[in-house]
N, C-alpha and C. Protein backbone atom coordinates (compact mmCIF):
# COMPACT_ATOMS: atom_id res chain seq x y z
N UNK A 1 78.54 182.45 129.09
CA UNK A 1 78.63 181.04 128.65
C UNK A 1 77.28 180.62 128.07
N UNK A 2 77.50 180.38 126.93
CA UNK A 2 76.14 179.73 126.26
C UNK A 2 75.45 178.55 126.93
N UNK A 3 74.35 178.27 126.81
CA UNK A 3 73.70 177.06 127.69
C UNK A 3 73.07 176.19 126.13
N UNK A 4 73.63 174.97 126.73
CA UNK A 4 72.92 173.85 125.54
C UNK A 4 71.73 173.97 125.42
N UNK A 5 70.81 173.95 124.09
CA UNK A 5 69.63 174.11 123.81
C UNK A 5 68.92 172.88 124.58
N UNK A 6 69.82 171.51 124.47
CA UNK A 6 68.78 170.49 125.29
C UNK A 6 69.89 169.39 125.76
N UNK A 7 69.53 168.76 127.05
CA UNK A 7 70.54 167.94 127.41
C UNK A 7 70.45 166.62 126.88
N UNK A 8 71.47 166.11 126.25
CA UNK A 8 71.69 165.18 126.10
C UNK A 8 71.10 163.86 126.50
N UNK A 9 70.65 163.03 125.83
CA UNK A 9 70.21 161.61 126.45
C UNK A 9 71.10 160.66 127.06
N UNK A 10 71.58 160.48 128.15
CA UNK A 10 72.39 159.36 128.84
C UNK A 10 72.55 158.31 128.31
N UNK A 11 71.88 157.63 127.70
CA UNK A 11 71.92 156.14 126.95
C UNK A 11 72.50 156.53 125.63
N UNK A 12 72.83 157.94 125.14
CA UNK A 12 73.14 158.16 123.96
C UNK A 12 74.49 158.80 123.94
N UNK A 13 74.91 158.78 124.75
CA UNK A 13 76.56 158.87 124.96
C UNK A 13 77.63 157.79 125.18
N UNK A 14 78.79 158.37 124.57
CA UNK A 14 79.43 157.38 124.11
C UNK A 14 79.81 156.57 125.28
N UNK A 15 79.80 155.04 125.64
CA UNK A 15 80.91 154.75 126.10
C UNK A 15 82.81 154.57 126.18
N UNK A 16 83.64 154.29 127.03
CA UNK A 16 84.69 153.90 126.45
C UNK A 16 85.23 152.57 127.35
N UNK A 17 86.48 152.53 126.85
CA UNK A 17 87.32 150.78 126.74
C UNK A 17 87.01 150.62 128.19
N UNK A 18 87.21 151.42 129.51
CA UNK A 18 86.99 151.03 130.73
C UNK A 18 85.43 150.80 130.84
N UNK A 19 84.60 151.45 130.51
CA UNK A 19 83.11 151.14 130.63
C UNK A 19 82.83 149.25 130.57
N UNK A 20 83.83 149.41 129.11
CA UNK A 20 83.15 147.89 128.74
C UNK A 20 84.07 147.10 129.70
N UNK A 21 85.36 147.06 130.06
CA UNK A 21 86.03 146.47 130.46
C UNK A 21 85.24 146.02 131.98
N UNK A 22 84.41 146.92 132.47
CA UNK A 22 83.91 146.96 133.80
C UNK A 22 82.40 146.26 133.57
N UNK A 23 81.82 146.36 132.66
CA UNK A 23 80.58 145.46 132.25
C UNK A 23 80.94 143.89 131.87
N UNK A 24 82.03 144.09 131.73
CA UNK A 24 82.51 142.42 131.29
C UNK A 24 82.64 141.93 132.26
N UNK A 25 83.47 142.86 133.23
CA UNK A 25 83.69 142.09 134.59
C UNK A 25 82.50 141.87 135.28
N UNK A 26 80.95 142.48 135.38
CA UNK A 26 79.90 142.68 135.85
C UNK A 26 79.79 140.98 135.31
N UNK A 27 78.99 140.92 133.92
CA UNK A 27 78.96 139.39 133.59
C UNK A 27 79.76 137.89 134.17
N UNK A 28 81.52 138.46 134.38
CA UNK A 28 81.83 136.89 134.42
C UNK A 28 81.14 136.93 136.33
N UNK A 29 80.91 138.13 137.08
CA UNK A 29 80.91 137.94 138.32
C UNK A 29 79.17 136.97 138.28
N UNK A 30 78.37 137.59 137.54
CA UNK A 30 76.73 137.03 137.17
C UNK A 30 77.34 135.34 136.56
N UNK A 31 77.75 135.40 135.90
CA UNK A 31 78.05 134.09 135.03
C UNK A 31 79.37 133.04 136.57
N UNK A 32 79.60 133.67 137.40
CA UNK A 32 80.11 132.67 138.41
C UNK A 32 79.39 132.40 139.23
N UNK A 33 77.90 133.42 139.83
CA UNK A 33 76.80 133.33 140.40
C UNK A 33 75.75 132.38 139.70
N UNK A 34 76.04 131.75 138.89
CA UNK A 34 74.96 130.86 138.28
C UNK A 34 73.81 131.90 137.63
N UNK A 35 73.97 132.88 137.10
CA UNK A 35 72.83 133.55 136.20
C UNK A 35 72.75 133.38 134.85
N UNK A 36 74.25 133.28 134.42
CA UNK A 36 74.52 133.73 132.93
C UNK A 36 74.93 131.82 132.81
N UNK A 37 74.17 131.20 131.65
CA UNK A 37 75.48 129.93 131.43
C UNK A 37 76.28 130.51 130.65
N UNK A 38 77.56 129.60 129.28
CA UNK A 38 78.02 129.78 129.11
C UNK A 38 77.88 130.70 127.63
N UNK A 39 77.16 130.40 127.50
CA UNK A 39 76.13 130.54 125.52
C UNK A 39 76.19 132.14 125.57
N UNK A 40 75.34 132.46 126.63
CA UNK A 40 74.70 133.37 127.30
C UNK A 40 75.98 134.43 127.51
N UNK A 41 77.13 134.28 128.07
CA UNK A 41 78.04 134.70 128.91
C UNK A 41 78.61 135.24 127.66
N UNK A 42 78.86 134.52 126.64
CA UNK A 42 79.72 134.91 125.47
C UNK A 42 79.43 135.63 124.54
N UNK A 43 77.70 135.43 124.47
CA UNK A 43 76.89 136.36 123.40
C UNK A 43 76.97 138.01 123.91
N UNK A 44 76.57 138.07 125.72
CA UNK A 44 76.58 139.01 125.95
C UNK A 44 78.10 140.03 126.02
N UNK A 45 79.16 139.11 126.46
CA UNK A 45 80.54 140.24 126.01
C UNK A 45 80.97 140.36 124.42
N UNK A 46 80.57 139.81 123.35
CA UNK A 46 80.50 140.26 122.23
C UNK A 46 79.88 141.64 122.31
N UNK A 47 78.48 141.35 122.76
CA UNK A 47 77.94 142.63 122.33
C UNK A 47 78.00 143.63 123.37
N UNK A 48 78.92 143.60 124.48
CA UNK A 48 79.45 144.80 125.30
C UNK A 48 80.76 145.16 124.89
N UNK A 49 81.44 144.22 124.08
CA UNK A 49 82.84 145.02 123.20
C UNK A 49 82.38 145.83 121.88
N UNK A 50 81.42 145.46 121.81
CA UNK A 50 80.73 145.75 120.60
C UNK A 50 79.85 147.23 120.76
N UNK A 51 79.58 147.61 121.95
CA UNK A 51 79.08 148.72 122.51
C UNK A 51 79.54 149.84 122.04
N UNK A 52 78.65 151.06 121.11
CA UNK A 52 79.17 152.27 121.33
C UNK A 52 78.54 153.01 122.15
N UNK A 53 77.24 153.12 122.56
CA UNK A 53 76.84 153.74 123.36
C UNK A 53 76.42 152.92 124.82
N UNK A 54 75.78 154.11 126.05
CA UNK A 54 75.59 153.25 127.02
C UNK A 54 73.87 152.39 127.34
N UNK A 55 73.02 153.26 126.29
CA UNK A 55 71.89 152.40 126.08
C UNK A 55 72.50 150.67 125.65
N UNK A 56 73.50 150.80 124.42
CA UNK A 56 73.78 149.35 123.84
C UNK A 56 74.45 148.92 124.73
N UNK A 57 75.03 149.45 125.49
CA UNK A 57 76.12 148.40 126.59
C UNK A 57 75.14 148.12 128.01
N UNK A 58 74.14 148.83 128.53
CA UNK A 58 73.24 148.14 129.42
C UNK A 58 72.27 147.34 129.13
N UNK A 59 72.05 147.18 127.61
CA UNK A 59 71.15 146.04 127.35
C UNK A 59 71.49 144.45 128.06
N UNK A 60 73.03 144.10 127.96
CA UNK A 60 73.38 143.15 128.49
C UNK A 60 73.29 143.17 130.01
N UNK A 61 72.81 143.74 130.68
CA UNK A 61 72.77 143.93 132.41
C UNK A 61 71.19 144.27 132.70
N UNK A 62 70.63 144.43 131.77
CA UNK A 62 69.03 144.63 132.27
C UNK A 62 68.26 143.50 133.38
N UNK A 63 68.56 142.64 132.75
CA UNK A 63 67.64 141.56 134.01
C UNK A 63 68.51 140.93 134.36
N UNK A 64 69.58 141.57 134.69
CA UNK A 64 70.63 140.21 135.82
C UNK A 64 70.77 141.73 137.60
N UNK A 65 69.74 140.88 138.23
CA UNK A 65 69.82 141.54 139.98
C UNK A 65 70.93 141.93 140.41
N UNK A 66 71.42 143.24 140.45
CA UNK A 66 72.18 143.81 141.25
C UNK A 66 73.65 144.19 140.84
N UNK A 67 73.10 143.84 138.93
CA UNK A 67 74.46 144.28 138.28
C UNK A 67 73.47 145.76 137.45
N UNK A 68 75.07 146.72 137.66
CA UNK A 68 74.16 148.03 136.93
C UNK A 68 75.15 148.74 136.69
N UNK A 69 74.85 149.24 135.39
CA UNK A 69 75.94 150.68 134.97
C UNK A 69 75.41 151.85 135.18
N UNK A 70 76.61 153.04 135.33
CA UNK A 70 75.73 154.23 135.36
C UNK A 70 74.67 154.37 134.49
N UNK A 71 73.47 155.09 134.82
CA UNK A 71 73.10 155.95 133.66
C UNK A 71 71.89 154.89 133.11
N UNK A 72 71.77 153.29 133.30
CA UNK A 72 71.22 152.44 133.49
C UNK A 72 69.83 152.55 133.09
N UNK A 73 68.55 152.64 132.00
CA UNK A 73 67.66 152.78 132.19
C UNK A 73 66.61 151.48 132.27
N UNK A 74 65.42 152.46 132.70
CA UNK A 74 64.64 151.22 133.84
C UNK A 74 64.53 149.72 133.19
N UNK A 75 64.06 149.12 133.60
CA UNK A 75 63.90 147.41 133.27
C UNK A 75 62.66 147.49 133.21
N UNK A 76 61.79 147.43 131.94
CA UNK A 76 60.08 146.60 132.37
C UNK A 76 59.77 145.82 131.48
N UNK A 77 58.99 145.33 131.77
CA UNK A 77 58.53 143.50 131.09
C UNK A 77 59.73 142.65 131.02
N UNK A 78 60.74 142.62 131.84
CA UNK A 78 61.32 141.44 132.06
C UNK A 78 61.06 140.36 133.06
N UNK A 79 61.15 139.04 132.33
CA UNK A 79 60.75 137.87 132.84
C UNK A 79 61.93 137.35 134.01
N UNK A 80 61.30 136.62 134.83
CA UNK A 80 62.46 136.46 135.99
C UNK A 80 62.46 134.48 135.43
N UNK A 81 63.78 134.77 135.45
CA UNK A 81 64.29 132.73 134.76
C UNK A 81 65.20 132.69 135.51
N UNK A 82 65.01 131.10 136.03
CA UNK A 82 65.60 130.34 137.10
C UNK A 82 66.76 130.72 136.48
N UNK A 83 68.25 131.22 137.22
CA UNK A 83 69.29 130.45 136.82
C UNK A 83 70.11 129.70 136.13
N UNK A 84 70.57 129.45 135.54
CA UNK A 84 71.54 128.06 134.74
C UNK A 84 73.01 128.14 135.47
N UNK A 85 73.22 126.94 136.70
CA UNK A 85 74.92 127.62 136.56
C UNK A 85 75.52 126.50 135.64
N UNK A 86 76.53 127.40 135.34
CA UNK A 86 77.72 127.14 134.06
C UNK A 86 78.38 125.52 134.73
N UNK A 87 78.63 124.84 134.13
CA UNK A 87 79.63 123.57 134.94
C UNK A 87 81.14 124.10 134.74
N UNK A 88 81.85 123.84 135.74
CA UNK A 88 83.48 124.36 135.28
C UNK A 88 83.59 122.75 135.21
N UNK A 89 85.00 122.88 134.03
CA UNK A 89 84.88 122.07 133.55
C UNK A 89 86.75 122.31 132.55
N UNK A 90 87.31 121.35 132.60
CA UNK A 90 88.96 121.19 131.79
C UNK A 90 89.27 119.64 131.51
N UNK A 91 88.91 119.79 130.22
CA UNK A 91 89.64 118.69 129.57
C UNK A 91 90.18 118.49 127.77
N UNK A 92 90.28 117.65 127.16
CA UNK A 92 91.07 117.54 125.73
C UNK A 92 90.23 116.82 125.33
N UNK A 93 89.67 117.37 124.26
CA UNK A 93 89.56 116.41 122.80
C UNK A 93 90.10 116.30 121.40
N UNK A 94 90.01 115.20 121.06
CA UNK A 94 91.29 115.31 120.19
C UNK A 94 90.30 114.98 119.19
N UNK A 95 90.72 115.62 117.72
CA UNK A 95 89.82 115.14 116.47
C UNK A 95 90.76 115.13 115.50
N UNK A 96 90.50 115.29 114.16
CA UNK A 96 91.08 114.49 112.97
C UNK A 96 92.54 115.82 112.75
N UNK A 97 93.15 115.66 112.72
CA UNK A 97 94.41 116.68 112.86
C UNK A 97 94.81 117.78 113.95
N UNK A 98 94.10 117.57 114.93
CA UNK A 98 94.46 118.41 116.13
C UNK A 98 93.71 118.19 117.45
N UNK A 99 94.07 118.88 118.54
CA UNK A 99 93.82 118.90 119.78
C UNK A 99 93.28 119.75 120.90
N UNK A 100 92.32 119.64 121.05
CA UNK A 100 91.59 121.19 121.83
C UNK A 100 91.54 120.95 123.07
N UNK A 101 92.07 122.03 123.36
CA UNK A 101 92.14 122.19 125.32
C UNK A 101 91.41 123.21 126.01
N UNK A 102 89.96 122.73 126.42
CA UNK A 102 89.17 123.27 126.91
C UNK A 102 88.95 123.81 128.36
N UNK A 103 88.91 125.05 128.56
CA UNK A 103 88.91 125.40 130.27
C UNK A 103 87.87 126.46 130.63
N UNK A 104 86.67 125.96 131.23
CA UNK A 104 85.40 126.79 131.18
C UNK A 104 85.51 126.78 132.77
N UNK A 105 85.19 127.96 133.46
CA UNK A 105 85.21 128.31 134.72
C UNK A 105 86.23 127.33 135.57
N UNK A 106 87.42 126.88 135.40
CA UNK A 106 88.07 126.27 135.60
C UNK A 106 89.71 126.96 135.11
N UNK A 107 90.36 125.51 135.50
CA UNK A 107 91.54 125.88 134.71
C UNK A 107 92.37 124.44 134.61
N UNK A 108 93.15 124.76 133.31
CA UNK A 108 93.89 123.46 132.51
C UNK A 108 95.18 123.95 132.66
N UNK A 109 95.89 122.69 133.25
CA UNK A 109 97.63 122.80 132.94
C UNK A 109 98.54 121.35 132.18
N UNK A 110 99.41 121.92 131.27
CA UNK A 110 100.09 120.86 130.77
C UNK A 110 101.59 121.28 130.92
N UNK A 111 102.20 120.82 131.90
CA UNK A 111 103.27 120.90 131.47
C UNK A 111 104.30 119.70 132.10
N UNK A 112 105.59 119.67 132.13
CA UNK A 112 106.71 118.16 131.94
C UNK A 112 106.53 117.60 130.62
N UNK A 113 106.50 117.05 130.73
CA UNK A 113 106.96 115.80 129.45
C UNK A 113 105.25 115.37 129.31
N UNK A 114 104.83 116.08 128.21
CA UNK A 114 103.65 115.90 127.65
C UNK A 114 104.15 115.98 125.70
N UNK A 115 103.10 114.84 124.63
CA UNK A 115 103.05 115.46 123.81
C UNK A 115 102.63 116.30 122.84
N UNK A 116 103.16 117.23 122.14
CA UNK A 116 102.35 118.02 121.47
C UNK A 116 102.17 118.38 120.10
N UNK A 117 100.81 118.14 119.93
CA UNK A 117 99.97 118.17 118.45
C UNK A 117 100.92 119.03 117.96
N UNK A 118 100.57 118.88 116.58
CA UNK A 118 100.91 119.57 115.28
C UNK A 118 100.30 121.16 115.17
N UNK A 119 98.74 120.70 115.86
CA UNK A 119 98.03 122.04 115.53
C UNK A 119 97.15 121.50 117.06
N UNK A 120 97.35 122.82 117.96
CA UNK A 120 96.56 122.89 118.91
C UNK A 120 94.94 124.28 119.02
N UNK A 121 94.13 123.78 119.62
CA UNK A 121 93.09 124.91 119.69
C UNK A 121 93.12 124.84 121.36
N UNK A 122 92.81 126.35 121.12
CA UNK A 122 92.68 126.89 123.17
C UNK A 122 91.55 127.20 123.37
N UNK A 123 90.28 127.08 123.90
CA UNK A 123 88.98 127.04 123.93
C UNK A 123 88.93 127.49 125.64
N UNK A 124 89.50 128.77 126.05
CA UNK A 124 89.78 129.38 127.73
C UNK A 124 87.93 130.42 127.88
N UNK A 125 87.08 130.14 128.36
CA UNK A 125 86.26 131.13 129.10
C UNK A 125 86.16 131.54 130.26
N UNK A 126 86.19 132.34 131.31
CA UNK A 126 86.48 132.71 132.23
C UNK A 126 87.15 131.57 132.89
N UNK A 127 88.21 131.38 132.61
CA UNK A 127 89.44 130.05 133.02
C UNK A 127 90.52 130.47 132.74
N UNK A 128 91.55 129.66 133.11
CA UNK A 128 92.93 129.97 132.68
C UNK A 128 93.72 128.48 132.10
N UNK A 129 94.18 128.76 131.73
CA UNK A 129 95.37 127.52 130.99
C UNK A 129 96.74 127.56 130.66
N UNK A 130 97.33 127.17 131.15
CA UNK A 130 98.48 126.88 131.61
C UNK A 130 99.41 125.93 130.51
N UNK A 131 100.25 126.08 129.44
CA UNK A 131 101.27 125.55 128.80
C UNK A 131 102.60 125.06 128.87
N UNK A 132 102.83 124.58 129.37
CA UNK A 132 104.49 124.76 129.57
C UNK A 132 105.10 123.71 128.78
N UNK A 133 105.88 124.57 127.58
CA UNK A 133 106.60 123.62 126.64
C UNK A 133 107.80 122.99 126.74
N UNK A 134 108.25 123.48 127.69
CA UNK A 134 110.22 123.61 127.90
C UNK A 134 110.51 122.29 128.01
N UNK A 135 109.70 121.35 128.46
CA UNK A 135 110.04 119.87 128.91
C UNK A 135 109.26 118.62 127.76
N UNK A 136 108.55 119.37 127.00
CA UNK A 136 107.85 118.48 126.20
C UNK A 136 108.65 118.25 125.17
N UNK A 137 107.89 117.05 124.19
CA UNK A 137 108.22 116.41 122.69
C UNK A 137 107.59 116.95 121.85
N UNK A 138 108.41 117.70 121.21
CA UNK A 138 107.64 118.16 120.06
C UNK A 138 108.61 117.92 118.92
N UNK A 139 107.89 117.07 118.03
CA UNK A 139 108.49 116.40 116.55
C UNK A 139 108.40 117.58 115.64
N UNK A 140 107.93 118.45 116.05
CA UNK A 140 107.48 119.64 114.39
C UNK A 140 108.36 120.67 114.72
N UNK A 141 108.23 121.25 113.33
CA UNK A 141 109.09 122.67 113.36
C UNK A 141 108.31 123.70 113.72
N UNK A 142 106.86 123.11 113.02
CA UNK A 142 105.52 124.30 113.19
C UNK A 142 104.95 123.55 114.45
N UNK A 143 104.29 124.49 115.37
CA UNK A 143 103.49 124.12 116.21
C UNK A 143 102.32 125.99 116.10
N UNK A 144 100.91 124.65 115.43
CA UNK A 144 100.19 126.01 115.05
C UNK A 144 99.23 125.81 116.57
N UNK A 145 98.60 127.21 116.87
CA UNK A 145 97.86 127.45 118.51
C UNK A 145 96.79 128.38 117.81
N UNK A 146 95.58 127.93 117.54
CA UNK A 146 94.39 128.53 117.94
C UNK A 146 93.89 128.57 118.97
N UNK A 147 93.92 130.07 119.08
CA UNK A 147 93.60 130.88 120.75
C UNK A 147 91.83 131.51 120.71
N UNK A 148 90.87 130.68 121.28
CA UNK A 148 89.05 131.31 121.62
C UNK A 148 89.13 131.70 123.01
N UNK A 149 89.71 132.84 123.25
CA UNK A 149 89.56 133.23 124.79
C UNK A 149 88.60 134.41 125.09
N UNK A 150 88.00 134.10 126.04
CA UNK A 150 86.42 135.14 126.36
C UNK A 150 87.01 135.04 127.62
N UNK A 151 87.49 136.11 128.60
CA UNK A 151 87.45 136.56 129.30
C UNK A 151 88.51 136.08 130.60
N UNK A 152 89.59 135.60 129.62
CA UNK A 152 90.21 134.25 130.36
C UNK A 152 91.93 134.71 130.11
N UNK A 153 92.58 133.78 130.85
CA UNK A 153 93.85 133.97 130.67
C UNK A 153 94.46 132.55 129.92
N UNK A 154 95.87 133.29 129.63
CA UNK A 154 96.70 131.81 128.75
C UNK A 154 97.67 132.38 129.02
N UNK A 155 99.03 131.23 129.62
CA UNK A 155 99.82 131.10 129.81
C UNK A 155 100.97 130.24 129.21
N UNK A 156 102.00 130.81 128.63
CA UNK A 156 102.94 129.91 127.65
C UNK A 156 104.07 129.77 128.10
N UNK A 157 105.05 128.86 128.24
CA UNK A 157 106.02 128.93 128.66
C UNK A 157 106.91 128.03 127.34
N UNK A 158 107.93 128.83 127.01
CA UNK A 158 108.49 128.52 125.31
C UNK A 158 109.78 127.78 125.80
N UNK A 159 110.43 126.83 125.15
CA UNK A 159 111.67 126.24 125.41
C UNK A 159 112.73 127.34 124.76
N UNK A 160 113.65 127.30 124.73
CA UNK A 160 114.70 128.30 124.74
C UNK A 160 114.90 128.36 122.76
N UNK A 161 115.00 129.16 122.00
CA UNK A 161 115.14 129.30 120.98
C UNK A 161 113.62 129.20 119.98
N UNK A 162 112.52 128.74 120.75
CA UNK A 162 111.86 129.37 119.98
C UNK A 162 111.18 130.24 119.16
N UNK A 163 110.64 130.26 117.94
CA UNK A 163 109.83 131.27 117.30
C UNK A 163 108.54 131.56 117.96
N UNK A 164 108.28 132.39 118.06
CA UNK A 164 106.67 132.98 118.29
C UNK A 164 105.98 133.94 117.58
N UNK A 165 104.79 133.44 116.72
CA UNK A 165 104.72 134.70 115.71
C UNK A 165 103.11 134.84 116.19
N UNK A 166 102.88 135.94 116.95
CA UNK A 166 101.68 136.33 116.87
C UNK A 166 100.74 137.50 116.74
N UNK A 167 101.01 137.70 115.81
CA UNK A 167 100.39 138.86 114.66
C UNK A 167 99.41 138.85 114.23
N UNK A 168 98.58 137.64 113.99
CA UNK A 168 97.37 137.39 113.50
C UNK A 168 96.37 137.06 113.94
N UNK A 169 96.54 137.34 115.63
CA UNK A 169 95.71 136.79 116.65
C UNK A 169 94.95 138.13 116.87
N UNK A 170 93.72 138.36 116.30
CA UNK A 170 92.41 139.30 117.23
C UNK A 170 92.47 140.15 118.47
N UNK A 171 92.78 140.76 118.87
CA UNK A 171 92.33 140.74 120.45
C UNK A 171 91.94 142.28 120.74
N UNK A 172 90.87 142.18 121.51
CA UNK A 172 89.75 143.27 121.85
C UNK A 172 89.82 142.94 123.03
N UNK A 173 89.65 144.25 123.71
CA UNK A 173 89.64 144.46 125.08
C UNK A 173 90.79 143.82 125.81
N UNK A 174 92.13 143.45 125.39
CA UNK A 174 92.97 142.16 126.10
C UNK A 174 94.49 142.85 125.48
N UNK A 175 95.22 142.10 126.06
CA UNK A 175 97.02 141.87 125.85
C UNK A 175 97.39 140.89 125.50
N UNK A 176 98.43 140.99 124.98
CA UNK A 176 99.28 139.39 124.57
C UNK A 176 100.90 140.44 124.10
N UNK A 177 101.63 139.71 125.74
CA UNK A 177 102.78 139.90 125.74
C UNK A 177 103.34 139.25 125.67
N UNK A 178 104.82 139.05 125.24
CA UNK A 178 105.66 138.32 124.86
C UNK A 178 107.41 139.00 126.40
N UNK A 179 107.08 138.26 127.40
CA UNK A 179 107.85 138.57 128.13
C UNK A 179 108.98 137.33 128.32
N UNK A 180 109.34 137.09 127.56
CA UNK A 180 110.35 135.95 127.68
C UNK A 180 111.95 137.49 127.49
N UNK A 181 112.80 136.36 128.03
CA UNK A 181 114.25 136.77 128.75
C UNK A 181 114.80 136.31 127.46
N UNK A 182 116.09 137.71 127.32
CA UNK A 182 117.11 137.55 126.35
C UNK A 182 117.97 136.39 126.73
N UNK A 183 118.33 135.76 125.50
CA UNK A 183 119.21 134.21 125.80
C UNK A 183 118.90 133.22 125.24
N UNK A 184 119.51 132.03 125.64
CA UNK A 184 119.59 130.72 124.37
C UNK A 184 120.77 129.91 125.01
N UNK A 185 120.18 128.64 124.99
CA UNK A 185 121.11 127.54 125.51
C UNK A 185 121.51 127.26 124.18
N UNK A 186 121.51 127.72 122.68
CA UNK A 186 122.12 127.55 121.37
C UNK A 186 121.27 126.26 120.68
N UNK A 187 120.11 125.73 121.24
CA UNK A 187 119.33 124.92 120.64
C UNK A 187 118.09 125.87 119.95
N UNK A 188 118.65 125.16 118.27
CA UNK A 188 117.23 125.88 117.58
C UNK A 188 115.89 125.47 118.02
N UNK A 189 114.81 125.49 117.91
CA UNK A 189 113.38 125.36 118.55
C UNK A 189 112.50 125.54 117.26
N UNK A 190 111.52 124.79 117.86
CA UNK A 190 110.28 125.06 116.68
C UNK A 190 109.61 126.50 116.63
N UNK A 191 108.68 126.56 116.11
CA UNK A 191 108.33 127.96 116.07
C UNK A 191 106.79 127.90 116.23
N UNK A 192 105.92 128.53 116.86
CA UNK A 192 104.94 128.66 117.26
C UNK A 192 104.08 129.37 116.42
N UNK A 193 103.10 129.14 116.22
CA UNK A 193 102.04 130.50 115.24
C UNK A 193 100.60 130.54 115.97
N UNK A 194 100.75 131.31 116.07
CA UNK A 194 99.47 131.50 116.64
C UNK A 194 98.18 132.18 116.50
N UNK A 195 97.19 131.80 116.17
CA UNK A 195 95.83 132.57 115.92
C UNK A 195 94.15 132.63 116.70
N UNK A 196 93.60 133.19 115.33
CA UNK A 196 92.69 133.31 117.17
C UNK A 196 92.19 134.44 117.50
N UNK A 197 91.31 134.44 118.45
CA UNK A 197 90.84 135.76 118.79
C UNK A 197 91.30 135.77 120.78
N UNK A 198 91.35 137.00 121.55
CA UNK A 198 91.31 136.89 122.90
C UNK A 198 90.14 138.05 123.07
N UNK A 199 89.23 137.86 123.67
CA UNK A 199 88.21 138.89 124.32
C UNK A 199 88.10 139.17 125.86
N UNK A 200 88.32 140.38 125.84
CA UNK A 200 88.73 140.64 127.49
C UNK A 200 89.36 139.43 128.08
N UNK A 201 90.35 139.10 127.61
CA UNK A 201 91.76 138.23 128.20
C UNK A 201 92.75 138.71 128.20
N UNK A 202 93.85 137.65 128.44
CA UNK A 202 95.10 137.84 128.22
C UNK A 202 95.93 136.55 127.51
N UNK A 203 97.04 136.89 127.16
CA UNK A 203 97.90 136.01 126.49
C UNK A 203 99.33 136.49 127.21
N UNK A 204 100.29 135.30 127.79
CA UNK A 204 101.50 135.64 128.21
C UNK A 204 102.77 134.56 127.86
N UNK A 205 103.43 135.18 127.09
CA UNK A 205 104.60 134.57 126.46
C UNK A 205 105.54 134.27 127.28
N UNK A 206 105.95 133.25 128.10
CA UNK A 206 107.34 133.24 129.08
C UNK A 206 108.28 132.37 128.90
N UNK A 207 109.47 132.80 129.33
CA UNK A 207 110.77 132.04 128.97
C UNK A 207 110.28 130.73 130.07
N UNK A 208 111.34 129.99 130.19
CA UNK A 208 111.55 128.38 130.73
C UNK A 208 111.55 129.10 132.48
N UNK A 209 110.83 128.58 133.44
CA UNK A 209 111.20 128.99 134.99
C UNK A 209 112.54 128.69 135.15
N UNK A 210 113.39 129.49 135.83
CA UNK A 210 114.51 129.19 136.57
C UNK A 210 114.56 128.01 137.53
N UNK A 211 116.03 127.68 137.89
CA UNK A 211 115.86 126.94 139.11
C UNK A 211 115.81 127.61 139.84
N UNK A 212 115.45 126.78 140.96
CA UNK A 212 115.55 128.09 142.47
C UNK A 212 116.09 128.64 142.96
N UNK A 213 117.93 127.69 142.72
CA UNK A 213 119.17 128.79 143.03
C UNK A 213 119.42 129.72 142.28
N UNK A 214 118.52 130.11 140.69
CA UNK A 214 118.81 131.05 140.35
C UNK A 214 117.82 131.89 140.51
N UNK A 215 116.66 132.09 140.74
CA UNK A 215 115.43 132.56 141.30
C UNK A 215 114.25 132.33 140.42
N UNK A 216 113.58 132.49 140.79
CA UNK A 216 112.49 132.12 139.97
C UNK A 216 112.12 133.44 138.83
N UNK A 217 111.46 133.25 137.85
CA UNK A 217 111.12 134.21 137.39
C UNK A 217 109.93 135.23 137.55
């Protein structure tokens, strides 16, 4: 068996999708400890999805205490800075043609008889948010959903006959399933579009909850 002329540099090998997936999770755990704010939190999982090797993917973990990847090299001349913790934080602002629903270390829910914009934005960072359309007013045929999710979940719940078209939505490191149940109470529905990016999130498409005598879903 031949022997390699020289071993390889550790920081110069590739990472893969679990590496980063597990450095992301390293951050939101630093960024719930009050290390990382939010600025901070988002710049650094860009550039750990963004990682091909493991020198570039431990740059983001160098001076945060007691987070470390394999292979990890040393830390020197880093400055030690107080803290920032993140505020959790869920609420709506509304501006000149649409409506943004914001959920930062927190989480947002809308659902019963709420109404809904023309064009919504989802603004989820390590949060979750919660939709539920089945009971709402919606005057449009289009209901457009810009999705900014960093590390977060979203939850949809569609009234019976809707469209859902989401094809044009980004997503790195994440899912976006469409688990809604075959069927139709025979009412057409508006149609949903959706765009956007999800980064190490998720997106979940669901039919209307059952009642309870028929079970839940």
């Amino acid at each position: 068996m031949r022997v390699p002329d020289h071993v390889p540099d550790p920081r110069s090998l590739r990472v893969s999708d679990a590496e980063r997936e597990h450095v992301v999770e390293l951050l939101q755990r630093a960024t719930g400890a009050g290390l990382l704010d939010l600025d901070e939190f988002t710049r650094r999982v860009d550039a750990a999805l963004a990682a091909r090797t493991r020198g570039e993917l431990n740059v983001v973990l160098l001076d945060l205490p007691g987070m470390a990847h394999p292979e990890q090299p040393a830390a020197t001349g880093t400055r030690h800075r107080s803290p920032v913790r993140p505020q959790s934080t869920s609420d709506a602002v509304i501006t000149s043609g649409s409506t943004e629903l914001r959920s930062v270390l927190g989480s947002l829910t809308r659902r019963g008889e709420w109404d809904v914009p023309a064009r919504l934005v989802v603004r989820t960072k390590v949060g979750s948010t919660e939709l539920d359309f089945t009971k709402a007013r919606i005057p449009h045929d289009v209901v457009e959903i810009e999705l900014d999710v960093v590390a977060g979940s979203v939850e949809m719940r569609m009234p019976y006959g809707a469209r859902v078209e989401h094809h044009e939505v980004q997503s790195v490191l994440s899912s976006i399933e469409d688990k809604r149940r075959a069927g139709s109470d025979g009412t057409p529905g508006p149609t949903f579009r959706l765009t956007g990016s999800v980064r190490a999130g998720s997106v979940e498409i669901r039919s209307p909850k059952r009642r309870w005598w028929h079970g839940d879903e």
